[in-house]
PDB file of N, CA and C in Angstrom:
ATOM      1  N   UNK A   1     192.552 143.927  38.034  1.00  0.00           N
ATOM      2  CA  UNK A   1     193.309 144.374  36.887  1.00  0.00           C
ATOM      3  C   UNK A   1     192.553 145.490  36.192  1.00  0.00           C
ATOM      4  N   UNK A   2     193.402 146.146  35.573  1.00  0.00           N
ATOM      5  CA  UNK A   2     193.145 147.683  34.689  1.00  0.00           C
ATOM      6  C   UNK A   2     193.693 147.585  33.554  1.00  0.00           C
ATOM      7  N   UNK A   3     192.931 147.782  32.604  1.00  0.00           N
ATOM      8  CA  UNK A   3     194.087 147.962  31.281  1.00  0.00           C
ATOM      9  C   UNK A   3     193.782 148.891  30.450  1.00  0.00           C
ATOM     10  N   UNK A   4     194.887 149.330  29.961  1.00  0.00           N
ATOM     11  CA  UNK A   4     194.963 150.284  29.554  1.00  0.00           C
ATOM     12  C   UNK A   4     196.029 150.658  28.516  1.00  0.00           C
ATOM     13  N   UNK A   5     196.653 151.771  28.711  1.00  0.00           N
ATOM     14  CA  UNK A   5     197.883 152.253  27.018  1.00  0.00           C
ATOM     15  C   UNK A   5     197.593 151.646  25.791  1.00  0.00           C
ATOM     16  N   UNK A   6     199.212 151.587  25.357  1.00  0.00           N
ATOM     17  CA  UNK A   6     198.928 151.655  23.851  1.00  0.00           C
ATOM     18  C   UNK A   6     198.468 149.705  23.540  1.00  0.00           C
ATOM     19  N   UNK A   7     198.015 149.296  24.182  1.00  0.00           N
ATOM     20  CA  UNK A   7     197.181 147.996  23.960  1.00  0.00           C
ATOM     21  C   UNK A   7     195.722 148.005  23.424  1.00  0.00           C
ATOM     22  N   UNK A   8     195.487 149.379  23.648  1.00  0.00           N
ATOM     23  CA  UNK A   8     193.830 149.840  23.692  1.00  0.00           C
ATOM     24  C   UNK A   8     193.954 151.259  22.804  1.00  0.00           C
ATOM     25  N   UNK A   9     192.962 151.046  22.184  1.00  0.00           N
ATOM     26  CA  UNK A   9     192.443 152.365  21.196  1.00  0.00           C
ATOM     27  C   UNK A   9     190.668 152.541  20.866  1.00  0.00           C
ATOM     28  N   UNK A  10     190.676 153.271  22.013  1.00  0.00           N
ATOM     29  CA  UNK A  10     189.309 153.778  22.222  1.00  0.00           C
ATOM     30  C   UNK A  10     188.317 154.472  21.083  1.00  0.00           C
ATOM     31  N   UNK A  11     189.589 154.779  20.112  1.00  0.00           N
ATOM     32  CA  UNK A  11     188.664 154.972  19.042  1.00  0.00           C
ATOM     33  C   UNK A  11     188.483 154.544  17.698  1.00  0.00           C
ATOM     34  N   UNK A  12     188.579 153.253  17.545  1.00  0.00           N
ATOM     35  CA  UNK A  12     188.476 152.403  16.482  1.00  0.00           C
ATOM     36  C   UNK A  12     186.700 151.871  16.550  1.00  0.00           C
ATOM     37  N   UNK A  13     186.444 151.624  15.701  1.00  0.00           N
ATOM     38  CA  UNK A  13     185.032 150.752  16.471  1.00  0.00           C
ATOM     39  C   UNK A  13     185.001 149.709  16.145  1.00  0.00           C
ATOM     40  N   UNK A  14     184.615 148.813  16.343  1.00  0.00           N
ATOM     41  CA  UNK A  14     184.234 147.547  15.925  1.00  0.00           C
ATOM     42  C   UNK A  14     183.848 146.733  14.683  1.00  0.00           C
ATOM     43  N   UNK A  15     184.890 145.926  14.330  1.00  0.00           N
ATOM     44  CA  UNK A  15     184.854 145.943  12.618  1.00  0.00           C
ATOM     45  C   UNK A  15     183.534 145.039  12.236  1.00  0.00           C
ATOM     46  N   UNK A  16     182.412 144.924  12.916  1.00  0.00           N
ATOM     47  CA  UNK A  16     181.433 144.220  12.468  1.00  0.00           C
ATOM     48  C   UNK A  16     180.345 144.047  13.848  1.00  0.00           C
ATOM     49  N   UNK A  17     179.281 143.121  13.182  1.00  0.00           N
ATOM     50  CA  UNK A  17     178.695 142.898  14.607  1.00  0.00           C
ATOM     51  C   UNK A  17     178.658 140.667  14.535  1.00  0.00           C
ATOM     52  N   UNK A  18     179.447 140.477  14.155  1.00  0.00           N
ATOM     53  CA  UNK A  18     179.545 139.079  13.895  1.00  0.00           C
ATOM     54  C   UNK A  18     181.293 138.735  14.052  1.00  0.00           C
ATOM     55  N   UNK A  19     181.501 137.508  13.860  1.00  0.00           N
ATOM     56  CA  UNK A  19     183.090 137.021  13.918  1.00  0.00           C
ATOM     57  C   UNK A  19     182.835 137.068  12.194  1.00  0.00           C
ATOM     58  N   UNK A  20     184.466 137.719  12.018  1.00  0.00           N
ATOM     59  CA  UNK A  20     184.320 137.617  10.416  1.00  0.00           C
ATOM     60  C   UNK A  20     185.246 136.876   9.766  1.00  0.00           C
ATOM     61  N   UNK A  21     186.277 136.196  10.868  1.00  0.00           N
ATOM     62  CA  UNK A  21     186.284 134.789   9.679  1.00  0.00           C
ATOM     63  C   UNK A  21     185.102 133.725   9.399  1.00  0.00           C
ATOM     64  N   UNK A  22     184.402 133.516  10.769  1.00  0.00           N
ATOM     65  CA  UNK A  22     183.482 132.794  10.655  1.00  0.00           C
ATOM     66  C   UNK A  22     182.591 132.695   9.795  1.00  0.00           C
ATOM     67  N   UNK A  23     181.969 134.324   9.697  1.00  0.00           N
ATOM     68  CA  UNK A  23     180.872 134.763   8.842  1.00  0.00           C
ATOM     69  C   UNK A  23     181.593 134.676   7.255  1.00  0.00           C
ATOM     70  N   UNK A  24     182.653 135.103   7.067  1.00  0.00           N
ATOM     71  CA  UNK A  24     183.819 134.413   5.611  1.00  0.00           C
ATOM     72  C   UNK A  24     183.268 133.228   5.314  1.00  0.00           C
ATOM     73  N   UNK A  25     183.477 132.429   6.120  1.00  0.00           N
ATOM     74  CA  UNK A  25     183.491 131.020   5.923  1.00  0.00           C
ATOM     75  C   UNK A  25     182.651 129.841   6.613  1.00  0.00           C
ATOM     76  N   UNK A  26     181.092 130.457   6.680  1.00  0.00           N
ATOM     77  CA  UNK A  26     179.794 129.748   6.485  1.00  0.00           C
ATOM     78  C   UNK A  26     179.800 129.258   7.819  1.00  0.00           C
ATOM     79  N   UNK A  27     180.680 129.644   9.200  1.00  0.00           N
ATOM     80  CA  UNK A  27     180.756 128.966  10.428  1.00  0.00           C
ATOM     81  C   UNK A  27     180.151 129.681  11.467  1.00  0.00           C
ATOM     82  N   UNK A  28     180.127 129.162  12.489  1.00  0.00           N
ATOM     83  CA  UNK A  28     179.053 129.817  13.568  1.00  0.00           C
ATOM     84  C   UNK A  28     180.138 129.665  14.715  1.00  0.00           C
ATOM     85  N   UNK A  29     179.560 130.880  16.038  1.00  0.00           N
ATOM     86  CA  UNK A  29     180.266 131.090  17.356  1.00  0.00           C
ATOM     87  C   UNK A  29     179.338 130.672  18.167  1.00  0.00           C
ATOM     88  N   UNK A  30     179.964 130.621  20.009  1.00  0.00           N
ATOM     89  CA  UNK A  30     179.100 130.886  20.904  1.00  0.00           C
ATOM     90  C   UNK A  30     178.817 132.640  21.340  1.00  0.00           C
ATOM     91  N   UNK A  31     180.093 132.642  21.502  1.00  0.00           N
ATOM     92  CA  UNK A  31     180.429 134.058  22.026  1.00  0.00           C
ATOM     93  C   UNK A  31     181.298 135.555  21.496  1.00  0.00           C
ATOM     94  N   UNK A  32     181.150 136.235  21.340  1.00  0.00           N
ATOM     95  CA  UNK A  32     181.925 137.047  20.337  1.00  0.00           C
ATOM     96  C   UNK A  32     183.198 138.166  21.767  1.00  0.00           C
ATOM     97  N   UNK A  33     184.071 138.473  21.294  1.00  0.00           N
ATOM     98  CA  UNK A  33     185.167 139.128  21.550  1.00  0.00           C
ATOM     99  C   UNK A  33     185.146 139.872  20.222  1.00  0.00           C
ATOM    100  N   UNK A  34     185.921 141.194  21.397  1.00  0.00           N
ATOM    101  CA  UNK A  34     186.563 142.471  20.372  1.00  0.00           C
ATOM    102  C   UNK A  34     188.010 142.417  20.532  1.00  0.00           C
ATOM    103  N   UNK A  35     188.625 143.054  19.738  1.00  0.00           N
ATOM    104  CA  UNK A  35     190.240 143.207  19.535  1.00  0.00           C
ATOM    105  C   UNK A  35     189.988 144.774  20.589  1.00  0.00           C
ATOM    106  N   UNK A  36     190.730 144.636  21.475  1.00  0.00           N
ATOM    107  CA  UNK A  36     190.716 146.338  22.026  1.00  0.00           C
ATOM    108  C   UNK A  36     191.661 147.148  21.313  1.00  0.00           C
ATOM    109  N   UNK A  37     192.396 147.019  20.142  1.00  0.00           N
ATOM    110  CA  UNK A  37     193.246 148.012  19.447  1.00  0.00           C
ATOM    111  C   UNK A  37     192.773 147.817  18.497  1.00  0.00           C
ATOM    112  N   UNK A  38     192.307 147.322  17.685  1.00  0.00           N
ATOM    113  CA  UNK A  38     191.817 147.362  15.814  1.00  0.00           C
ATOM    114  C   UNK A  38     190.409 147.121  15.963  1.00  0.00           C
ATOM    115  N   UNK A  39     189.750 146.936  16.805  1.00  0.00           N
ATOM    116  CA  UNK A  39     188.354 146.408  16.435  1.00  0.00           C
ATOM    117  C   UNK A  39     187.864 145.098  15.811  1.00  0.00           C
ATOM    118  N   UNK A  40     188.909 144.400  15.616  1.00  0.00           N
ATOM    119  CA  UNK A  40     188.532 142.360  14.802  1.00  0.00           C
ATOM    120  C   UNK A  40     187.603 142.101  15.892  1.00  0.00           C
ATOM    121  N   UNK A  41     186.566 141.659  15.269  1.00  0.00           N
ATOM    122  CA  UNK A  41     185.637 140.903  16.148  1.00  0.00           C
ATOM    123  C   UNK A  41     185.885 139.222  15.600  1.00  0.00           C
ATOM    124  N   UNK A  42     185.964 138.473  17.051  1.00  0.00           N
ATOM    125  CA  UNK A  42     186.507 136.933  16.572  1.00  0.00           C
ATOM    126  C   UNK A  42     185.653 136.422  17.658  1.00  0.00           C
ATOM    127  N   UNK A  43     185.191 134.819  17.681  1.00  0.00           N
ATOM    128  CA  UNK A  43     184.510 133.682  18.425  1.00  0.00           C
ATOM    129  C   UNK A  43     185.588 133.868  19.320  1.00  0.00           C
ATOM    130  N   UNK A  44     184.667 133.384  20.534  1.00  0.00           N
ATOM    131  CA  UNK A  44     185.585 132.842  22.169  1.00  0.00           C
ATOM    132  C   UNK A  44     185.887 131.288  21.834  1.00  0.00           C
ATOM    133  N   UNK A  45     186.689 131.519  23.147  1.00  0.00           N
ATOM    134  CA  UNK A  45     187.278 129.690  22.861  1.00  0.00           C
ATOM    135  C   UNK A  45     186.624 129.020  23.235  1.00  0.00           C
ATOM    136  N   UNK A  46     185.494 128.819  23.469  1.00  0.00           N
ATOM    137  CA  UNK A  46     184.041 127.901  23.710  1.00  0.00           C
ATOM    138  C   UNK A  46     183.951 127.677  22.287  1.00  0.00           C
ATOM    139  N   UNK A  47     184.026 128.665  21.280  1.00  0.00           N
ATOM    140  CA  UNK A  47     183.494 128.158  19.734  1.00  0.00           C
ATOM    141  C   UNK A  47     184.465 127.265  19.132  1.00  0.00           C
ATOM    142  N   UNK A  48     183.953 126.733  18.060  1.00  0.00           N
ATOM    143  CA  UNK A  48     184.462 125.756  17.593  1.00  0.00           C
ATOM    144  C   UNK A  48     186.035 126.409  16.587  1.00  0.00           C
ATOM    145  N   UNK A  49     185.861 127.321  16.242  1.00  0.00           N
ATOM    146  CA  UNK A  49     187.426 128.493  15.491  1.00  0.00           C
ATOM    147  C   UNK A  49     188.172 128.981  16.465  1.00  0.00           C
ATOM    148  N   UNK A  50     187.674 129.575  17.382  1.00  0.00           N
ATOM    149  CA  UNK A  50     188.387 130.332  18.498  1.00  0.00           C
ATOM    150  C   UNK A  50     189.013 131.224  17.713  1.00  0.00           C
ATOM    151  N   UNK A  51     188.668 132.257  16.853  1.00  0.00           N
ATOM    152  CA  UNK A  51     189.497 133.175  16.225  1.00  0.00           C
ATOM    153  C   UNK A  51     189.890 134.088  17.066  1.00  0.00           C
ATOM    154  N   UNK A  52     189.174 134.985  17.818  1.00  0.00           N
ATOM    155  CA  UNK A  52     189.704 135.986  18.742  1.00  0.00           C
ATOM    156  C   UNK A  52     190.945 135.344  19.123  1.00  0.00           C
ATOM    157  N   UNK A  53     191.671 133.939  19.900  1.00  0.00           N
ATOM    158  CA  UNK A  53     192.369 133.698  20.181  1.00  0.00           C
ATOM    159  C   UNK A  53     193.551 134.139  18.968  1.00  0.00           C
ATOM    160  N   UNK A  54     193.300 133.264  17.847  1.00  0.00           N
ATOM    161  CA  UNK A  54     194.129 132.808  16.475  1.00  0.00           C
ATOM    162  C   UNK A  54     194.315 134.977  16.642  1.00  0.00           C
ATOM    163  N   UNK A  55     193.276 135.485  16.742  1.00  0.00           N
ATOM    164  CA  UNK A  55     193.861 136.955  16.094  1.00  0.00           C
ATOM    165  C   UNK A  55     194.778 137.161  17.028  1.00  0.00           C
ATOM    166  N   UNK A  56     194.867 137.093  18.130  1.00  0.00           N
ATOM    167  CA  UNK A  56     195.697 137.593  19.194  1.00  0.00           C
ATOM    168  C   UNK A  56     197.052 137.120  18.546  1.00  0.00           C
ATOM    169  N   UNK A  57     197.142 135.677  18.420  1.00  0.00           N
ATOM    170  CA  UNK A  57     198.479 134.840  18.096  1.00  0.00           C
ATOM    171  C   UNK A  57     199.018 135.753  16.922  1.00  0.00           C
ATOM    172  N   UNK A  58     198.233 135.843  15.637  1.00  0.00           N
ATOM    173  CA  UNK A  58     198.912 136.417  14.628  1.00  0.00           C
ATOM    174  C   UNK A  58     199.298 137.616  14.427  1.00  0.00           C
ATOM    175  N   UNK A  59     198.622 138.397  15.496  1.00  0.00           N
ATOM    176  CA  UNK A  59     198.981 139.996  15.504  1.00  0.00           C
ATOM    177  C   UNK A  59     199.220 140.694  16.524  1.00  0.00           C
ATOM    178  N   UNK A  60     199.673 139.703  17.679  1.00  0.00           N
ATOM    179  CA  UNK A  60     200.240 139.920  18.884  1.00  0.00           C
ATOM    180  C   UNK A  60     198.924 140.879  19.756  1.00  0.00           C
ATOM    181  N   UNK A  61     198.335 141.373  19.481  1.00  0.00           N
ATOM    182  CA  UNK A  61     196.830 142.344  19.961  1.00  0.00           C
ATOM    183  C   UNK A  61     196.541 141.422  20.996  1.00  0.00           C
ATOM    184  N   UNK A  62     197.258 141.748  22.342  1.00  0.00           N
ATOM    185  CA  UNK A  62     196.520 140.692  23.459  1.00  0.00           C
ATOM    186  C   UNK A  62     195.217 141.003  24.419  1.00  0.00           C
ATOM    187  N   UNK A  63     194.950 142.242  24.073  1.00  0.00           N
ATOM    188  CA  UNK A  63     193.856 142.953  24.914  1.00  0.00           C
ATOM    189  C   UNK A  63     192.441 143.024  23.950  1.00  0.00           C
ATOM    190  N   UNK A  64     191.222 141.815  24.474  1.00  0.00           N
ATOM    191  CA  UNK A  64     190.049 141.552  24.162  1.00  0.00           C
ATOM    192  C   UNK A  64     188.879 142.117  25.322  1.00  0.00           C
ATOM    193  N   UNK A  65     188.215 142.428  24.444  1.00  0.00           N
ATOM    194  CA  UNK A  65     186.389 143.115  25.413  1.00  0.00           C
ATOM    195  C   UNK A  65     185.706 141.824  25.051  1.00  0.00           C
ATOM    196  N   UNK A  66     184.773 141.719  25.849  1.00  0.00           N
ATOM    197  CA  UNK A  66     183.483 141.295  25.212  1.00  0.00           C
ATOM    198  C   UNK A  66     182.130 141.749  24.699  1.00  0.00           C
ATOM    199  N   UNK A  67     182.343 141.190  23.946  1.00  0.00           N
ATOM    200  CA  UNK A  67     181.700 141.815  22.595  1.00  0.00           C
ATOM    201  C   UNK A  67     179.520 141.159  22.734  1.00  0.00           C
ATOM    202  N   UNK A  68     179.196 141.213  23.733  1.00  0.00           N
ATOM    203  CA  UNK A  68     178.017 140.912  24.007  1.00  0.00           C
ATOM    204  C   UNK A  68     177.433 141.621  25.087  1.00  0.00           C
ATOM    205  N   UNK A  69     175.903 141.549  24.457  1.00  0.00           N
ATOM    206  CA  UNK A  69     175.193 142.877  25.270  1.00  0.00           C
ATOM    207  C   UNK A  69     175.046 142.667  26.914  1.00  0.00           C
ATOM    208  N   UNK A  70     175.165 143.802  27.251  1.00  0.00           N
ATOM    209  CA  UNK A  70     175.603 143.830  28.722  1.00  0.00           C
ATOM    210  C   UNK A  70     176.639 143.492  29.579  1.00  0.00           C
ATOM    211  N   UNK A  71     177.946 143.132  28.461  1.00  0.00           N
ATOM    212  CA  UNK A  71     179.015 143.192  29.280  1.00  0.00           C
ATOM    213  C   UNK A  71     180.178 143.666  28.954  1.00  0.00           C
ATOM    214  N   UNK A  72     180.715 144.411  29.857  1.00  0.00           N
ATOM    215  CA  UNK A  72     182.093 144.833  29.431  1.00  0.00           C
ATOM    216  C   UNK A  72     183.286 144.870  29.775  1.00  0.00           C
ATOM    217  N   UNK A  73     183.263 143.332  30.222  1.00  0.00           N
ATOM    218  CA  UNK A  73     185.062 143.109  30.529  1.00  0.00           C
ATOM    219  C   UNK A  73     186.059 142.789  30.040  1.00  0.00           C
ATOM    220  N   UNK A  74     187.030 143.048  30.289  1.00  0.00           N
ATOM    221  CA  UNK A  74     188.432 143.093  28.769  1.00  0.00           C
ATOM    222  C   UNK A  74     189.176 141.910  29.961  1.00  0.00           C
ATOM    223  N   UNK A  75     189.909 141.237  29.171  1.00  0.00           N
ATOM    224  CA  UNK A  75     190.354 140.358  28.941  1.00  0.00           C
ATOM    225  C   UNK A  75     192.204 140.430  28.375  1.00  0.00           C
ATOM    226  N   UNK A  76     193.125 140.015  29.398  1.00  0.00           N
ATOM    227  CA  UNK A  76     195.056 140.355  28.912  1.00  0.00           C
ATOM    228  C   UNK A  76     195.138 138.896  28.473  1.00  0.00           C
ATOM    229  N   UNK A  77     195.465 138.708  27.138  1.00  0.00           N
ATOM    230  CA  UNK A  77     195.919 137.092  26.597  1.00  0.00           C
ATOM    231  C   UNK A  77     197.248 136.810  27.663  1.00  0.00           C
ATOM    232  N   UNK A  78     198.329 137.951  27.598  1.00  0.00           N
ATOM    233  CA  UNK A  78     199.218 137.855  28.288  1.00  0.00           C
ATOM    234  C   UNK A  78     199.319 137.539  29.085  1.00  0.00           C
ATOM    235  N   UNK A  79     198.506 137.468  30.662  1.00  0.00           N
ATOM    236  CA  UNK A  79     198.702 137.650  31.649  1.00  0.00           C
ATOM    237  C   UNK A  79     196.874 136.610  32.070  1.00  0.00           C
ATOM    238  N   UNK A  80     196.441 136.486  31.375  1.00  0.00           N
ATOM    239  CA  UNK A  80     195.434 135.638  31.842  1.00  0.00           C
ATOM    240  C   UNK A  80     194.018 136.107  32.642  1.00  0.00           C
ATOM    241  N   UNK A  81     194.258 137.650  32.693  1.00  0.00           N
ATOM    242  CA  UNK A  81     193.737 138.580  33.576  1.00  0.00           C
ATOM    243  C   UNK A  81     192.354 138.889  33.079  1.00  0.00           C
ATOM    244  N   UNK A  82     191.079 139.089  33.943  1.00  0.00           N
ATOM    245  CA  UNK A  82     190.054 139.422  33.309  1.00  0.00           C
ATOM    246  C   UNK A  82     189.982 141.090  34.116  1.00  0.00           C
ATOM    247  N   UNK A  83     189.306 142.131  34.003  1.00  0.00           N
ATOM    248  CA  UNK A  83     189.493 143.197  34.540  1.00  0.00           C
ATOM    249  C   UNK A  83     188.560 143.911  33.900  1.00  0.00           C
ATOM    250  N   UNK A  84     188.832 145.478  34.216  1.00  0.00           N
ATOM    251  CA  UNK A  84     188.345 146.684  33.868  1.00  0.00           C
ATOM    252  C   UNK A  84     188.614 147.604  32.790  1.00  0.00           C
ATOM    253  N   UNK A  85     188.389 148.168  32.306  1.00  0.00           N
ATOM    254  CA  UNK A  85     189.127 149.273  30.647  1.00  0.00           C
ATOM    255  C   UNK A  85     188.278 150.119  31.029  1.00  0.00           C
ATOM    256  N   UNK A  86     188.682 151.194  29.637  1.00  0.00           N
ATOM    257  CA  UNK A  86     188.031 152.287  29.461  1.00  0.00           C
ATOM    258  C   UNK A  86     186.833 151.897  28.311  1.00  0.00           C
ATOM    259  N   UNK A  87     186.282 152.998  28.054  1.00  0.00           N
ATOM    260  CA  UNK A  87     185.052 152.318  27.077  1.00  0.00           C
ATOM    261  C   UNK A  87     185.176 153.034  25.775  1.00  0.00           C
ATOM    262  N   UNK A  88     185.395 151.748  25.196  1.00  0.00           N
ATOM    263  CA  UNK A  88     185.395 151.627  23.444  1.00  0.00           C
ATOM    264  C   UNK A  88     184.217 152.178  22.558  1.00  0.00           C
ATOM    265  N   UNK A  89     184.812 152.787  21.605  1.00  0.00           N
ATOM    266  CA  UNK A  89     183.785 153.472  20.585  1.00  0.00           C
ATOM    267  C   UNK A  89     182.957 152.290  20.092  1.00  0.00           C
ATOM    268  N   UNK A  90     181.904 152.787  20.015  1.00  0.00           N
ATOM    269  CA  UNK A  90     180.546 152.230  19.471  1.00  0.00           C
ATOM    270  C   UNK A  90     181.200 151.085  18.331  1.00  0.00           C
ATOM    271  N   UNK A  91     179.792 150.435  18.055  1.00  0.00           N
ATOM    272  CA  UNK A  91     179.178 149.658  18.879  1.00  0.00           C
ATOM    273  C   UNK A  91     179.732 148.819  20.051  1.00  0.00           C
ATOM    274  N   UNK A  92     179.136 148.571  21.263  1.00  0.00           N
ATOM    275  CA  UNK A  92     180.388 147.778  22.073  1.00  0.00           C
ATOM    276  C   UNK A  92     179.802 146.513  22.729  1.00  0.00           C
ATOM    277  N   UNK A  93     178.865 145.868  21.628  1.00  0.00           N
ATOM    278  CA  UNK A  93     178.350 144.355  20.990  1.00  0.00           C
ATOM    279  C   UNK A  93     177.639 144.651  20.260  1.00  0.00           C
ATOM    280  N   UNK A  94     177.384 143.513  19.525  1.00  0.00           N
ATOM    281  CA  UNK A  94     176.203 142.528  18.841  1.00  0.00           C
ATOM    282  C   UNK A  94     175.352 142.992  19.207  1.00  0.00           C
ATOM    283  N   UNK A  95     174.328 143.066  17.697  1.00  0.00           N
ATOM    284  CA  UNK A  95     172.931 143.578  18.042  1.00  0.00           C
ATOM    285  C   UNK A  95     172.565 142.908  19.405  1.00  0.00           C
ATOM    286  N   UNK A  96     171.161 142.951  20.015  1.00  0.00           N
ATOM    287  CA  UNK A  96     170.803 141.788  20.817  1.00  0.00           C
ATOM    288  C   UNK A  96     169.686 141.006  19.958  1.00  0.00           C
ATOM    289  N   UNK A  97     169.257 141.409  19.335  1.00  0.00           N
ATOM    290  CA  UNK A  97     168.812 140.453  18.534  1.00  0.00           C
ATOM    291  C   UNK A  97     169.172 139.424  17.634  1.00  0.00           C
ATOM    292  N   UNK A  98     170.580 139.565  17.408  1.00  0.00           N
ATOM    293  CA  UNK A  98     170.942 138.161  17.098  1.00  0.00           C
ATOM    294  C   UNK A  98     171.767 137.384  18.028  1.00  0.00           C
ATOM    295  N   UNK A  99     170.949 135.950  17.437  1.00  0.00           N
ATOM    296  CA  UNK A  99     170.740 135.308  18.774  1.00  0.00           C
ATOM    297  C   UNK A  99     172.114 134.532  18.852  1.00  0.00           C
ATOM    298  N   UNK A 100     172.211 134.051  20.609  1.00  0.00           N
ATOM    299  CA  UNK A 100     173.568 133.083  20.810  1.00  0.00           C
ATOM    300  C   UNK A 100     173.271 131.923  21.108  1.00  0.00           C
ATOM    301  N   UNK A 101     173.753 130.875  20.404  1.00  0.00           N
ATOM    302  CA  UNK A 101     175.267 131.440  19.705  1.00  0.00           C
ATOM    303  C   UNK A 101     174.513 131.676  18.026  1.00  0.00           C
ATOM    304  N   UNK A 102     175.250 132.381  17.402  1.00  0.00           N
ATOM    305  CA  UNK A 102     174.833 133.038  16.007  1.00  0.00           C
ATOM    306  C   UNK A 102     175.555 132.267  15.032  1.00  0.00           C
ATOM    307  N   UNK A 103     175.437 132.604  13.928  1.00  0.00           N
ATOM    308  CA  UNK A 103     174.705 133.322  13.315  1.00  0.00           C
ATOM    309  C   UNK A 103     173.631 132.883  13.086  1.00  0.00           C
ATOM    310  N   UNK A 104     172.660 133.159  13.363  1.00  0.00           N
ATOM    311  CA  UNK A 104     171.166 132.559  13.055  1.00  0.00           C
ATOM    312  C   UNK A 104     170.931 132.064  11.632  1.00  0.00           C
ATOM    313  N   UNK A 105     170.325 131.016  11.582  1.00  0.00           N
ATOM    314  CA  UNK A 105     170.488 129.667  10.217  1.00  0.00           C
ATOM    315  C   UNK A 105     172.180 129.302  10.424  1.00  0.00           C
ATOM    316  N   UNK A 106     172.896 129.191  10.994  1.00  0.00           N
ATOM    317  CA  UNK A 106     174.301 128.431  11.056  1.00  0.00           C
ATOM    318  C   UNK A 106     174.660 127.632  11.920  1.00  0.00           C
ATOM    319  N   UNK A 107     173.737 127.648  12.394  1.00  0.00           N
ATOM    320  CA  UNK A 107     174.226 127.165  14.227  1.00  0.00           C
ATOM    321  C   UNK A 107     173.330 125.549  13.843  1.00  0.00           C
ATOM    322  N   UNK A 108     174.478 124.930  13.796  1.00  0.00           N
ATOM    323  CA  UNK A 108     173.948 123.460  13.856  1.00  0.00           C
ATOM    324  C   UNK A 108     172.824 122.595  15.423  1.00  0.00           C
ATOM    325  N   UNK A 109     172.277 122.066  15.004  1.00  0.00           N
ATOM    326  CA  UNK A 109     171.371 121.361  16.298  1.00  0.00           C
ATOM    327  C   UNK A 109     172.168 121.059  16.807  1.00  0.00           C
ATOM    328  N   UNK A 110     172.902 120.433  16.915  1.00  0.00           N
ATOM    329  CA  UNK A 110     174.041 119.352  17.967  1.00  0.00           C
ATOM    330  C   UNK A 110     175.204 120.333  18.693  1.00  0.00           C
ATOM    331  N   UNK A 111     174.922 122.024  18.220  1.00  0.00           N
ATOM    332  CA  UNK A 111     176.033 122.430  18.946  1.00  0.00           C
ATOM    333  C   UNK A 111     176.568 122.616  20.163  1.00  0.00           C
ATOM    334  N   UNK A 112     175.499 122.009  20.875  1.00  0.00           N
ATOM    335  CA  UNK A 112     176.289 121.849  21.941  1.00  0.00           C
ATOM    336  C   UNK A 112     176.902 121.098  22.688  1.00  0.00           C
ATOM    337  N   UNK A 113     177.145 119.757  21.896  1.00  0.00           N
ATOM    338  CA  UNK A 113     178.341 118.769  21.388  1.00  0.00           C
ATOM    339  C   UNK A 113     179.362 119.390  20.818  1.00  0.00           C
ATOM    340  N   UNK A 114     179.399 120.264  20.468  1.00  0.00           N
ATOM    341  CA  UNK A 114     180.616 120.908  19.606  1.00  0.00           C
ATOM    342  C   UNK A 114     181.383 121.770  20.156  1.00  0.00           C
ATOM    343  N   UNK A 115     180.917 122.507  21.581  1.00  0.00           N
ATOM    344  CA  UNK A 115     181.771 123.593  21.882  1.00  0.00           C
ATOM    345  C   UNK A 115     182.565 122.805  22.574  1.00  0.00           C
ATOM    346  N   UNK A 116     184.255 123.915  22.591  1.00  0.00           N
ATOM    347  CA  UNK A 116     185.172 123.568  23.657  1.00  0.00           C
ATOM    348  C   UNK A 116     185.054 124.122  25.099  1.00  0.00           C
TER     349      UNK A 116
END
């Protein structure tokens, strides 16, 4: 798979380097995703919010990157597809210094009882 058009906008950047409902609301991820048209950065569905998902649902935006260092595969909610894109304006993850799963001081001991 390839993705591409108006699902993707190469030049938005990335609205943070954290999930920001999470970081809103005192919670922690494993893994971070990008929105490939607005830039929302949201938790994967391993985390305990799964917002990237919830953003997709509420704003139909089905085309996600991943949002962690050294990788860059996008992701069709639609179609279930993992694949290839073009490459998104900066930043295109998380520092690497903060650590996974983040946010560093949030991340409970037991979390890994907690992921889905």
């Amino acid at each position: 798979m390839s993705v591409s058009g108006g699902d993707i906008d190469v030049t938005v950047p990335a609205g943070g380097t954290g999930c920001a409902e999470c970081l809103a609301a005192g919670g922690w991820w494993v893994h971070l995703r990008r929105c490939a048209r607005c830039g929302h950065v949201g938790c994967c569905d391993s985390s305990p919010a799964q917002h990237a998902t919830a953003h997709f649902r509420s704003t139909g935006h089905p085309v996600i990157q991943s949002f962690e260092p050294g990788e860059d595969w996008f992701y069709d909610y639609r179609t279930g597809e993992v694949g290839d894109g073009p490459e998104l304006a900066p930043p295109t993850s998380h520092p690497e210094t903060q650590p996974v799963p983040g946010p560093a001081g949030s991340v409970p001991p037991d979390w890994q009882q907690l992921v889905h």
